[in-house]
Protein backbone atom coordinates (compact mmCIF):
# COMPACT_ATOMS: atom_id res chain seq x y z
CA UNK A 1 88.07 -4.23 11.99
CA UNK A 2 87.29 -8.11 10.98
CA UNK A 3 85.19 -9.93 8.57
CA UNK A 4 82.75 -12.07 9.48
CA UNK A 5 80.49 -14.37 7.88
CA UNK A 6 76.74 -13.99 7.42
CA UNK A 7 74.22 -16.20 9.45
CA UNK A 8 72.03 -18.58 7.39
CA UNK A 9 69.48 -17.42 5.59
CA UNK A 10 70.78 -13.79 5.46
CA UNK A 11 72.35 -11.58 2.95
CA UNK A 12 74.60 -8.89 3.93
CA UNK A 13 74.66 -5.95 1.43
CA UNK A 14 77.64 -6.31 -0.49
CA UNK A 15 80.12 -3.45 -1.25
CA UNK A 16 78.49 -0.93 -3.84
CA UNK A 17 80.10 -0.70 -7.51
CA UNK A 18 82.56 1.57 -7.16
CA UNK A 19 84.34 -0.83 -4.64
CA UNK A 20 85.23 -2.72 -7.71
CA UNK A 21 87.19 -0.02 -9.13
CA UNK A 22 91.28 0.85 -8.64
CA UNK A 23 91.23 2.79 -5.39
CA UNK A 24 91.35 6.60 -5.76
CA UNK A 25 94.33 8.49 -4.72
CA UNK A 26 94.59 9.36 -1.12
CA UNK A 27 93.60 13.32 -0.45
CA UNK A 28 95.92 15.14 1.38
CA UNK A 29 95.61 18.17 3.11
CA UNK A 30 96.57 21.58 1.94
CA UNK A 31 97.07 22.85 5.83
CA UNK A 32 100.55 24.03 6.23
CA UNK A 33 100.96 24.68 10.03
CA UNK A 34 100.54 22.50 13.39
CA UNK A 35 97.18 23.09 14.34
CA UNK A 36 97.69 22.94 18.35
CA UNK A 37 101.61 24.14 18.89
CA UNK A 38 101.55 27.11 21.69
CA UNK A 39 97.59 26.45 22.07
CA UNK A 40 98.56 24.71 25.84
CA UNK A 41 96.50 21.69 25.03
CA UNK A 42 97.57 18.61 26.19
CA UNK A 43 96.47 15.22 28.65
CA UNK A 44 96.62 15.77 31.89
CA UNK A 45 94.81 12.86 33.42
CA UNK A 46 94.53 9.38 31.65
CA UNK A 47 92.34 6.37 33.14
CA UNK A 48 91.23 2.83 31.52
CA UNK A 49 88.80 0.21 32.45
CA UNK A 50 88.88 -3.81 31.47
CA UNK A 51 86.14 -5.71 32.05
CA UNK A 52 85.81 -8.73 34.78
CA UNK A 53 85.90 -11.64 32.26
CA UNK A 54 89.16 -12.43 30.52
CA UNK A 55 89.60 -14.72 27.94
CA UNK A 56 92.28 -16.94 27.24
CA UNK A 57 92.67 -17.82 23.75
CA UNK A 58 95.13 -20.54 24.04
CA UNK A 59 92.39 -22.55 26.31
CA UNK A 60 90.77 -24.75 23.61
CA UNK A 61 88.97 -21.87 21.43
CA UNK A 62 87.86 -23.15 18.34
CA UNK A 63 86.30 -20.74 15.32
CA UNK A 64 85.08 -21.22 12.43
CA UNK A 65 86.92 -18.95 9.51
CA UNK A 66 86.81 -18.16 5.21
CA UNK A 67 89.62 -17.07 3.21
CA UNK A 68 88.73 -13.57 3.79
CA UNK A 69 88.85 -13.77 7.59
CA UNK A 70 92.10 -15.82 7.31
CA UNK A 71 93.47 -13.13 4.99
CA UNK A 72 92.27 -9.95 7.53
CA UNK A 73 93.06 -11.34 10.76
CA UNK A 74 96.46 -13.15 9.76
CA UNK A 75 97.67 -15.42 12.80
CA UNK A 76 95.38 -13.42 14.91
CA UNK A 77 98.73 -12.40 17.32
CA UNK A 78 95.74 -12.19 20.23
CA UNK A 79 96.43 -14.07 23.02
CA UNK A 80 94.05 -12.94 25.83
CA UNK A 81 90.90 -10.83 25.62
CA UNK A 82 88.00 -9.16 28.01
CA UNK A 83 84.50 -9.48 27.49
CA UNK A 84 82.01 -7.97 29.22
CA UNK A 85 79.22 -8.88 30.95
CA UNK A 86 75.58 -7.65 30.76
CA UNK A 87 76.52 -5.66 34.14
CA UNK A 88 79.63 -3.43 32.41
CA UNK A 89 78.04 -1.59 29.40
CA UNK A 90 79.26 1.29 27.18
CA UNK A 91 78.25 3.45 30.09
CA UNK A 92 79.29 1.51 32.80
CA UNK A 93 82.92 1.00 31.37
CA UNK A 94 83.07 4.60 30.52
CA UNK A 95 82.26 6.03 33.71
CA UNK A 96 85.03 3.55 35.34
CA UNK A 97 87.55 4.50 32.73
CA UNK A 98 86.80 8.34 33.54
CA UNK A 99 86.99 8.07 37.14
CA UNK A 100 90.32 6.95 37.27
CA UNK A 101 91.54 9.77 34.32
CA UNK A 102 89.94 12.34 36.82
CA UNK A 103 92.09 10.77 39.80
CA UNK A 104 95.29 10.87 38.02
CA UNK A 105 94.37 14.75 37.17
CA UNK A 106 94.02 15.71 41.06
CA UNK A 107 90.61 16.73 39.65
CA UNK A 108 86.69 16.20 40.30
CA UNK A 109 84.05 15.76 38.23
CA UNK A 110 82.82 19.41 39.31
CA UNK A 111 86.29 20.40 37.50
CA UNK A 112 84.99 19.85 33.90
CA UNK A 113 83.14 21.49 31.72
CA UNK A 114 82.89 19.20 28.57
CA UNK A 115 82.31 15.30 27.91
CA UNK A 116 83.00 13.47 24.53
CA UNK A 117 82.21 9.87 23.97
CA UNK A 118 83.48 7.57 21.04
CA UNK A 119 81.02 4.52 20.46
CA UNK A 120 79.93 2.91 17.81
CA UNK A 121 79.72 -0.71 19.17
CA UNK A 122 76.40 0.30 21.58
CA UNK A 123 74.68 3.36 19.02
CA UNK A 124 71.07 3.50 20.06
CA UNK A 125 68.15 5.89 17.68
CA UNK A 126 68.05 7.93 21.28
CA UNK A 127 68.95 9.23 23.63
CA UNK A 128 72.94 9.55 23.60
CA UNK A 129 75.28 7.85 26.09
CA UNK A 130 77.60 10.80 27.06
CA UNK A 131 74.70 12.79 29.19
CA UNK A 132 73.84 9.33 31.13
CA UNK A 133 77.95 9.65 31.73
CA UNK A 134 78.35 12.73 33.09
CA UNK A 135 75.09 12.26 35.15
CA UNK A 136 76.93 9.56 36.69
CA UNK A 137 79.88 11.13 37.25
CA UNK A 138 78.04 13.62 39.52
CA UNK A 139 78.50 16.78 36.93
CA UNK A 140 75.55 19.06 36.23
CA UNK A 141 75.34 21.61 33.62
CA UNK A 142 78.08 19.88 31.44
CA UNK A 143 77.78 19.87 27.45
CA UNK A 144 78.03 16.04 27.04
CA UNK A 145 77.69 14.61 23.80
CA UNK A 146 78.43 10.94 21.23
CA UNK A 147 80.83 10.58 18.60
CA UNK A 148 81.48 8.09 16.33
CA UNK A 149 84.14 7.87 13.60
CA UNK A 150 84.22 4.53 14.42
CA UNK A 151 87.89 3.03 15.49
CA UNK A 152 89.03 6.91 14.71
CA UNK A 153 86.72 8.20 17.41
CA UNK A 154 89.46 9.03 20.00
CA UNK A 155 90.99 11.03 17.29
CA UNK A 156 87.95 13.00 16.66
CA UNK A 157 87.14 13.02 20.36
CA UNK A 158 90.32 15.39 21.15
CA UNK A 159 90.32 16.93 17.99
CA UNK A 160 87.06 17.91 18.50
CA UNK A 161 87.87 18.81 22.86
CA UNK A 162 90.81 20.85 21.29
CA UNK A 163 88.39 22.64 19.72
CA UNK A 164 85.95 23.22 22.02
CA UNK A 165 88.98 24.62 24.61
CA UNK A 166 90.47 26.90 22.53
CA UNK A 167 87.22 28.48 21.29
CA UNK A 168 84.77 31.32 22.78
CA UNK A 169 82.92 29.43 25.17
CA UNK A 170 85.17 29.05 28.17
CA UNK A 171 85.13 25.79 28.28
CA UNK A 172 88.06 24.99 30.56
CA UNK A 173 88.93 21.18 30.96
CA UNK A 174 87.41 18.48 28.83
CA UNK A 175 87.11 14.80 29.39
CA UNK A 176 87.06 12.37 26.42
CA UNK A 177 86.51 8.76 26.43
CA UNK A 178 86.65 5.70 24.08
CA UNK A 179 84.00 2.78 25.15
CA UNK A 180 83.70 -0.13 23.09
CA UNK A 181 82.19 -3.61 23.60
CA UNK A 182 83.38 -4.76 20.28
CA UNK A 183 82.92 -8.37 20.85
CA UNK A 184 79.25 -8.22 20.51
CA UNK A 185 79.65 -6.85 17.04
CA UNK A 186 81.39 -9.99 15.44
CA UNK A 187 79.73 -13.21 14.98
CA UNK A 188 79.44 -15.77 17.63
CA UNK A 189 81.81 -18.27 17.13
CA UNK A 190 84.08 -17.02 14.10
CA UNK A 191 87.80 -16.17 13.99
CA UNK A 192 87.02 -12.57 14.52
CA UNK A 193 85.76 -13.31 17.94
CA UNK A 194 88.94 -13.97 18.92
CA UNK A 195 90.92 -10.80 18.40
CA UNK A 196 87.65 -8.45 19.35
CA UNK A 197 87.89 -7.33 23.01
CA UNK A 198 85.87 -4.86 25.30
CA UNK A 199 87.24 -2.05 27.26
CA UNK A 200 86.87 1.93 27.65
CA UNK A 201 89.78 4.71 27.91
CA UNK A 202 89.77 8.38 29.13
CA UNK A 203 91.59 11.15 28.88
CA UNK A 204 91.59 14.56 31.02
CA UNK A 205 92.02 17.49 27.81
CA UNK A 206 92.52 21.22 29.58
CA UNK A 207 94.80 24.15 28.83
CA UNK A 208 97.55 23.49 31.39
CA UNK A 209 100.47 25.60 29.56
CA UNK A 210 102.99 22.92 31.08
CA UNK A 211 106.43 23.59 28.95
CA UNK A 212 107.44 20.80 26.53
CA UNK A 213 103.49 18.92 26.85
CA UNK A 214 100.97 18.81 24.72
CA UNK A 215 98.76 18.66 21.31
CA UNK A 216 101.15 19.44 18.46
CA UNK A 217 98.61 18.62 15.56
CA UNK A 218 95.70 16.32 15.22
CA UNK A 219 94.28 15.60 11.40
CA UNK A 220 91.25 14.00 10.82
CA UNK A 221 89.86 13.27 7.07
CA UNK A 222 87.16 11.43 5.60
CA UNK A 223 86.70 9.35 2.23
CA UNK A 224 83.37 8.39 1.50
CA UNK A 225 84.01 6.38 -1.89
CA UNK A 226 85.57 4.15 1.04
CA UNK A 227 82.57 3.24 2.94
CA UNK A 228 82.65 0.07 2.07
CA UNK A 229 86.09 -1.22 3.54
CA UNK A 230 84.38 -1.98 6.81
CA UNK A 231 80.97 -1.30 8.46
CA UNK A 232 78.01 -2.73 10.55
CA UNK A 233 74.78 -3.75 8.80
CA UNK A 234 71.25 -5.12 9.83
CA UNK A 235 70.25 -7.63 10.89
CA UNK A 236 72.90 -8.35 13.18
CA UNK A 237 75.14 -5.68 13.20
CA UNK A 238 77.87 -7.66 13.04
CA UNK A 239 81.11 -5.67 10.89
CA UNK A 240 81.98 -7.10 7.32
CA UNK A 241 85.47 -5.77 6.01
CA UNK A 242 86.28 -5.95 2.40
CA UNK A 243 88.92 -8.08 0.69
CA UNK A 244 91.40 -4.33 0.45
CA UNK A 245 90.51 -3.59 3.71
CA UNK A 246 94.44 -4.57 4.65
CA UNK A 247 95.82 -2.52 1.81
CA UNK A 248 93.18 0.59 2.40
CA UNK A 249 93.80 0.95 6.07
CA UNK A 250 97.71 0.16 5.87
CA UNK A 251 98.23 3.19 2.82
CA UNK A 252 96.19 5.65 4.90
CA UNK A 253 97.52 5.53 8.39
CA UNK A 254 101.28 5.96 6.75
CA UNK A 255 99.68 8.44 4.25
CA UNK A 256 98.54 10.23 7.47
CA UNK A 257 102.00 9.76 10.02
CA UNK A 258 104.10 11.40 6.49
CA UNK A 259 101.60 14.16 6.11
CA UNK A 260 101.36 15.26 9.77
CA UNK A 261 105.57 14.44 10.74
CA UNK A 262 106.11 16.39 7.65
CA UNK A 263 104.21 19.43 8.75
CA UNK A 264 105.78 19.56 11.74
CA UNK A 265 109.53 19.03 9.80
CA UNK A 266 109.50 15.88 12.35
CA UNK A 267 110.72 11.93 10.85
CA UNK A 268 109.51 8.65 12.02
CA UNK A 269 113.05 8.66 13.93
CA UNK A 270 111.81 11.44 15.57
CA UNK A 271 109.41 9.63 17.63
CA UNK A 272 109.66 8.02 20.89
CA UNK A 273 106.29 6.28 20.80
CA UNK A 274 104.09 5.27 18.02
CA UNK A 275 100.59 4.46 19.19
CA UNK A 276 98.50 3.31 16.27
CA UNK A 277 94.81 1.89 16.61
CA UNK A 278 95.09 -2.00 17.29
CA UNK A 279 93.27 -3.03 14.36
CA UNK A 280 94.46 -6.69 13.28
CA UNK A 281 98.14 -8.10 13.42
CA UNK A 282 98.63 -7.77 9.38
CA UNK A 283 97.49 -4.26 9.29
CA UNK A 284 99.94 -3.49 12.37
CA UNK A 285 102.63 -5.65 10.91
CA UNK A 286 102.41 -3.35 7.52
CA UNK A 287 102.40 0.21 8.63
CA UNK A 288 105.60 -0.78 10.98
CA UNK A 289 107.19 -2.61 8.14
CA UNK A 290 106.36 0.40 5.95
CA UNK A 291 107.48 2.99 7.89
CA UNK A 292 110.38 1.36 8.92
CA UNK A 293 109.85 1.45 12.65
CA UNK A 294 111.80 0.09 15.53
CA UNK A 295 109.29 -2.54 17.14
CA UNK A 296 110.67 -0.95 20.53
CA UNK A 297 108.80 2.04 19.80
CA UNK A 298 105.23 0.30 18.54
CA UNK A 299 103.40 0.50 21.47
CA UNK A 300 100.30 -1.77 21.46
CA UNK A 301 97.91 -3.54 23.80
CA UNK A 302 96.49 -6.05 21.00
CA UNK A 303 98.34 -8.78 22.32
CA UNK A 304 96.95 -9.22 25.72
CA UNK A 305 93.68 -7.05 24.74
CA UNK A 306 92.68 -7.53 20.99
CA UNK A 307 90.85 -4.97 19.00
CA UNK A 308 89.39 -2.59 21.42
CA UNK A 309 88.21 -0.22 18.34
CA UNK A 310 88.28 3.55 19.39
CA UNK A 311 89.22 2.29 22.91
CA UNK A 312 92.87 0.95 21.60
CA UNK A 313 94.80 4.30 22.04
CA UNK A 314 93.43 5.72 25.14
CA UNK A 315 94.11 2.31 26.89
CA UNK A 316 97.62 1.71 25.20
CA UNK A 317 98.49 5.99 26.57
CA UNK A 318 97.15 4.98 30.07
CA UNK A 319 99.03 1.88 30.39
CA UNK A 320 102.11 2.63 29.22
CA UNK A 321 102.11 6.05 31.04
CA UNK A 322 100.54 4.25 34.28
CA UNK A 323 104.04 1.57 33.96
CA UNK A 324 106.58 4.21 33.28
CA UNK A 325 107.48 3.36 29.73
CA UNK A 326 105.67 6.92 28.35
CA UNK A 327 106.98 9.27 30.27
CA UNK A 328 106.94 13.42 30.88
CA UNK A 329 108.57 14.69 27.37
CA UNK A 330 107.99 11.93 25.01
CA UNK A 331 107.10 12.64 21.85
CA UNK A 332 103.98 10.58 20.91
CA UNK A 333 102.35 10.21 17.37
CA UNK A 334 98.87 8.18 17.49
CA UNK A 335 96.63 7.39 13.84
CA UNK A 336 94.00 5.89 13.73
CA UNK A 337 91.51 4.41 10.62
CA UNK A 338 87.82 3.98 11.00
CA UNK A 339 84.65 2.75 8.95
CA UNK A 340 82.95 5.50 6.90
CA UNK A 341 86.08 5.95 5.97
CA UNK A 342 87.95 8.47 8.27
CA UNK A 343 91.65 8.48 9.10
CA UNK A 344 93.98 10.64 11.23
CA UNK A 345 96.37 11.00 14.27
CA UNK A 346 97.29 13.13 16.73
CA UNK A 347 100.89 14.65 17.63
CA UNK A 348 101.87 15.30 21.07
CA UNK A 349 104.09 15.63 23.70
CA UNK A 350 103.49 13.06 26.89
């Protein structure tokens, strides 16, 4: 999420009236149990996939910035970044990322039965990405299928696996995966270039019944009178955030950690790991300041990655499981914001 600046000669739409009004109370949930607890559901593979190019922002970068962008990105906190090349695309990345989730497993592609992809960097009209994925991967017969939900997509991607598992279909073992190449969706040349990075995530979703792992709860809402915090528009696609964008995204993803901790008669001390989306340092700086969390327990790739959208928490699990510092038993809680508006987490045990 980042502002940038319109190119000459074009007008971006602005936001629509009711952006100009107080902001309208948060909705809450009336759910009173953990969706997931006893369901079995957990990760039981996680992979990740940066792209060749890496880009130093201390080498001589200069950007061109308004108040707006100064006030969303803050002092950026970004300090290296991947870009892709025209090789590694949504697909590309994904398959990468996905390979390695499958490897950590002990599975095969011929083990799954379902594929989810969050992207909203690369949406085409037609056809979807997710089918060209699982083609690649070698798996016939496989539902495969986009999501979007923007940088909430990896939410809604096991949400929506969860679902799919625990249903009638016998649907088995699921693999979902976060690809993003959000640097092409920021202007050339502006401060949000800087903190925007490519990469995709994946995550192995089966039954597996291991004691002490898995989904507790997920939640995943959606605001429309909100559309206009952050989005994509013609003719460049490049995002545009709005001036309460901070405030907006900071209210919900606490509004979100109380409401599902709560359920679940949990506390933020309760936590060994809090996993947000990576969105930009003052939003990140606010929800740990709000909440009151220990900084040991933020865990976050923005500073070596930047924004990776959707991608953020599926890299940020498979790193910091791959390194040791998540480990077997670790209670886990991951939110997540996104243009449109959505906003949720997911609860679970590493």
């Amino acid at each position: 999420m980042t502002d940038t600046a319109p190119t000459e000669g074009t007008t971006p739409p602005g936001p629509p009236a009711e952006a100009c009004a107080p902001p309208a109370a948060i909705t809450r949930t009336t759910r009173t149990t953990p969706a997931w607890q006893g369901s079995g559901v957990g990760f039981t593979g996680l992979g990740h996939y940066f792209p060749r190019t890496l880009v130093d922002n201390s080498a001589g970068t200069e950007a061109t910035s308004n108040s707006l962008e100064d006030k969303l990105l803050g002092d950026l906190g970004v300090l290296t970044r991947y870009r892709s090349d025209e090789e590694e695309t949504v697909q590309y990345m994904a398959v990468r990322a996905a390979e390695r989730a499958l490897a950590d497993a002990g599975l095969t592609a011929g083990d799954i039965d379902l594929v989810i992809l969050s992207n909203w960097t690369d949406r085409l009209y037609g056809p979807e990405i997710a089918p060209r994925i699982a083609s690649d991967l070698g798996m016939s017969g496989v539902l495969a299928f986009d999501v979007c939900a923007g940088c909430a997509g990896f939410v809604m991607g096991v949400q929506t696996a969860a679902l799919h598992l625990t249903g009638p279909m016998g649907i088995r073992r699921a693999l979902v995966i976060s690809s993003e190449r959000f640097s092409r969706r920021v202007r050339p040349g502006s401060k949000g270039e800087l903190v925007t990075g490519d990469a995709a995530g994946a995550a192995v979703v089966e039954v597996s019944g291991t004691e002490g792992r898995g989904l507790i709860d997920s939640q995943l809402s959606t605001d429309g009178t909100r559309h206009h915090l952050t989005g994509a528009y013609p003719p460049n696609g490049w995002v545009r955030s709005s001036p309460d964008l901070i405030e907006e995204a900071i209210a919900h993803a606490t509004t979100v950690t109380r409401e599902i901790l709560g359920r679940n008669g949990l506390t933020v001390a309760d936590l060994d790991w809090f996993v947000p989306h990576s969105g930009t340092s003052p939003i990140m700086d606010g929800i740990q300041k709000e909440l009151g969390l220990a900084p040991e327990r933020f865990a976050s790739n923005f500073r070596i990655r930047g924004n990776l959208s959707s991608a953020s928490i599926p890299t940020v699990l498979s790193e910091f499981t791959a390194d040791g510092q998540i480990t077997p038993g670790n209670l886990v809680l991951a939110p997540a914001v996104g243009g449109g508006w959505f906003y949720g987490a997911l609860l679970f045990r590493a």
